[in-house]
Protein backbone atom coordinates (compact mmCIF):
# COMPACT_ATOMS: atom_id res chain seq x y z
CA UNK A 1 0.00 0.00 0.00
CA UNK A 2 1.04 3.37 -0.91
CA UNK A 3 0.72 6.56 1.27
CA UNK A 4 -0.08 10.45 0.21
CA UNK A 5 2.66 11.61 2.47
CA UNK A 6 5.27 9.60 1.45
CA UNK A 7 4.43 10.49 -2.39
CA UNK A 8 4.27 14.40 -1.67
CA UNK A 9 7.49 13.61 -0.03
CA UNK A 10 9.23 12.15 -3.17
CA UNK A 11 7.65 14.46 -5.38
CA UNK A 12 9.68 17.22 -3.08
CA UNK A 13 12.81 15.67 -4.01
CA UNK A 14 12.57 17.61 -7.16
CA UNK A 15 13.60 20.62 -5.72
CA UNK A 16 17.15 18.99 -5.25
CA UNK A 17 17.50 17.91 -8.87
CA UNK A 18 15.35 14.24 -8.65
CA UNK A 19 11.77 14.75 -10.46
CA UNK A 20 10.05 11.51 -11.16
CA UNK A 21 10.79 9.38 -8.01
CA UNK A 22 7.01 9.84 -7.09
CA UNK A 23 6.17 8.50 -10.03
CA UNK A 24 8.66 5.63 -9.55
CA UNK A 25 7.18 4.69 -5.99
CA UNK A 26 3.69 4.98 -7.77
CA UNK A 27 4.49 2.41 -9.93
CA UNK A 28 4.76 4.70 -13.31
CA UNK A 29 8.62 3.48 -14.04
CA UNK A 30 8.03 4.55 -17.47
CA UNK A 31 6.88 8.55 -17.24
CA UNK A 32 9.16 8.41 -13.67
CA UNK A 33 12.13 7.80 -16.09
CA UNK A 34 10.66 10.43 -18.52
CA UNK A 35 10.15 13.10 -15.52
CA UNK A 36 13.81 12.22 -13.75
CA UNK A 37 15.61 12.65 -17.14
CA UNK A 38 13.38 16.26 -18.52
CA UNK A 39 12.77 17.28 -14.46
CA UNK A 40 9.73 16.52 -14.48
CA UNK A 41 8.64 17.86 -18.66
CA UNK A 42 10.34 21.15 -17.54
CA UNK A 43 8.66 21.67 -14.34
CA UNK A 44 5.27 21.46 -16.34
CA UNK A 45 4.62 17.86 -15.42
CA UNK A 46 6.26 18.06 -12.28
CA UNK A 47 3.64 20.96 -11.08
CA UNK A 48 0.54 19.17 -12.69
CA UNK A 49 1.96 15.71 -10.36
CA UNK A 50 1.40 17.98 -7.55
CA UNK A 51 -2.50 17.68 -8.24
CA UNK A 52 -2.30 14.32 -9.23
CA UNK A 53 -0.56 12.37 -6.38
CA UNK A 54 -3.60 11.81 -4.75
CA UNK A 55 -5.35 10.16 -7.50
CA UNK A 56 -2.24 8.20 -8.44
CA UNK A 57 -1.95 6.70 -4.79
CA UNK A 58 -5.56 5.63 -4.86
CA UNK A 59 -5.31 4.20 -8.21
CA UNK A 60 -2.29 2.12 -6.92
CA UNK A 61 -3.87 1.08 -3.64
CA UNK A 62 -6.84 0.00 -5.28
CA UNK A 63 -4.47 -2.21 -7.38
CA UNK A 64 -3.27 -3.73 -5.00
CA UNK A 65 -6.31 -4.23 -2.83
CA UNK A 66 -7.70 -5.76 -6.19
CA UNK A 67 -4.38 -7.92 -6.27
CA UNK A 68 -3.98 -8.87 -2.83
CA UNK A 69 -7.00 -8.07 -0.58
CA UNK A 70 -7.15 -5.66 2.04
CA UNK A 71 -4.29 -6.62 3.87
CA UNK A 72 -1.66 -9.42 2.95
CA UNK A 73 -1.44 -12.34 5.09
CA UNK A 74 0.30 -12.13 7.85
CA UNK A 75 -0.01 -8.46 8.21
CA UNK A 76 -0.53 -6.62 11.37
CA UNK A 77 -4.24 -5.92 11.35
CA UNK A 78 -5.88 -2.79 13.47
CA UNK A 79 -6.26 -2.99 16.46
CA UNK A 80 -4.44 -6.51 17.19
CA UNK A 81 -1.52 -4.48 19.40
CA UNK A 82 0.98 -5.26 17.17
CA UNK A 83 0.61 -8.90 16.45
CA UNK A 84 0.87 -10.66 13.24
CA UNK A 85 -2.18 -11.86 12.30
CA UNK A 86 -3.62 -14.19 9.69
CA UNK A 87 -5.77 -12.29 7.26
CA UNK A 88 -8.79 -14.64 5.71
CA UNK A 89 -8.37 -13.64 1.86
CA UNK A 90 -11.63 -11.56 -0.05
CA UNK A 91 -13.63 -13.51 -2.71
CA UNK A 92 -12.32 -10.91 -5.30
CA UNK A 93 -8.59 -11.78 -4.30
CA UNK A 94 -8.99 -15.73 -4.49
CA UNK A 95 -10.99 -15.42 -7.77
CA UNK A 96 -8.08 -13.28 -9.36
CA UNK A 97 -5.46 -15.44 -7.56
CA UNK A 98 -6.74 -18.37 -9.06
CA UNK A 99 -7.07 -16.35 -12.61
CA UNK A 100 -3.47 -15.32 -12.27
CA UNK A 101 -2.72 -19.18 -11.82
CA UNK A 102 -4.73 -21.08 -14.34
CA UNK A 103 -5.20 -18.00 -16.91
CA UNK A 104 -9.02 -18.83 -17.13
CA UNK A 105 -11.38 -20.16 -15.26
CA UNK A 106 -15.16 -21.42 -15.23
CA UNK A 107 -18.14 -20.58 -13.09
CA UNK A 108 -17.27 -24.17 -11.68
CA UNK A 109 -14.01 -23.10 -11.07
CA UNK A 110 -14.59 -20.07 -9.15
CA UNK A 111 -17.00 -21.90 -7.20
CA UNK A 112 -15.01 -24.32 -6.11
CA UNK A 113 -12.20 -21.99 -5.42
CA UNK A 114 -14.43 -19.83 -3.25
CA UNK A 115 -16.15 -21.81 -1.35
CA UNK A 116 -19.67 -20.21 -2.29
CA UNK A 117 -23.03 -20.29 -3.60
CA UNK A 118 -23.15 -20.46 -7.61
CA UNK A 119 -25.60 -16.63 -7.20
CA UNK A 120 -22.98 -14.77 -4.91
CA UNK A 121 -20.15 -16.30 -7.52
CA UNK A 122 -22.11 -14.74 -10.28
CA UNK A 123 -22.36 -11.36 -8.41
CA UNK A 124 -18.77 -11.12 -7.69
CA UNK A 125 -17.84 -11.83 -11.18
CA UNK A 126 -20.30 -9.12 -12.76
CA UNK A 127 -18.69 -6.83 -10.48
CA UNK A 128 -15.24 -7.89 -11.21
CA UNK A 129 -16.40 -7.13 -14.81
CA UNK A 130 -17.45 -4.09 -14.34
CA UNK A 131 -13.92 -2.84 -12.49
CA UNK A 132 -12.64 -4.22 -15.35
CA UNK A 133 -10.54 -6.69 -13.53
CA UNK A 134 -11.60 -9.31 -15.64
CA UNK A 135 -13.17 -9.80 -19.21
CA UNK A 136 -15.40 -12.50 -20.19
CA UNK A 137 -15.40 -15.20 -23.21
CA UNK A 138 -15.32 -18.32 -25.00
CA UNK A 139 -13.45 -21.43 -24.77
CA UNK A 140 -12.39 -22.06 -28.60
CA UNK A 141 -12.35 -25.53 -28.59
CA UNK A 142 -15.24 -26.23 -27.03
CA UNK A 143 -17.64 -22.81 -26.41
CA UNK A 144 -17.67 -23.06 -22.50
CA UNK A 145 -17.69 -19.46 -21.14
CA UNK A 146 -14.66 -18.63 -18.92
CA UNK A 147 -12.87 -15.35 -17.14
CA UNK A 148 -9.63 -13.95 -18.18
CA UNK A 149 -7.78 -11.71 -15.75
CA UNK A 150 -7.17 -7.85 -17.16
């Protein structure tokens, strides 16, 4: 997970000479290369970034919430005191784990994977399509619908 501070932080750093290392922690590599070599498009860029962070760190966090789940296993949850604790994984994240795995997957599959009614299965997956985390089609050999992973 990514934090606003830390960003504004790194986007600072182009006062000493280093544009683009926001970008780099945001996970842009390739306009974070483009900013660090032009500082930041001549300052243009840079100043537009300063608008932009906050969009940029949601966009990443909700990558990797999409990824990953809330929290990653074994993370130290709120309010545990400061103990590692197991984190039980979101339907979303085992449905795209298992995507990232087996590059498609059924209904069936997702089912099974889940641990849930066939309905509640369907309703995560027409939300997943709708985030566009997924995309929808046909099996060419034999015409038996499965999900892709974005």
């Amino acid at each position: 997970m990514r934090n606003k501070e830390t960003a504004y932080l790194l986007w600072c750093l182009s006062f000493f000479g280093f544009a683009g290392i926001h970008r780099f922690y945001l996970g842009k590599p390739i306009s974070g290369f483009i900013w660090f070599v032009t500082w930041g498009l001549f300052g243009i860029g840079q100043m537009f970034d300063l608008f932009l962070i906050s969009s940029m760190v949601e966009e990443q966090n909700l990558k990797y919430q999409a990824l990953y789940g809330s929290l990653p296993t074994g993370s130290i949850a709120p309010g545990s005191n400061g103990k590692i604790v197991p984190q039980e994984r979101s339907d979303l994240h085992v449905i795209l784990k298992l995507l990232k795995e087996t590059k498609e997957a059924t209904l069936a599959d997702c089912v099974l994977a889940t641990k849930k009614d066939v309905k509640t299965v369907k309703e995560i997956l027409a939300q997943m399509q709708f985030d566009e985390l997924i995309e929808v089609g046909n099996r060419e050999n034999d015409g038996v619908v499965v999900y892709h992973m974005v």
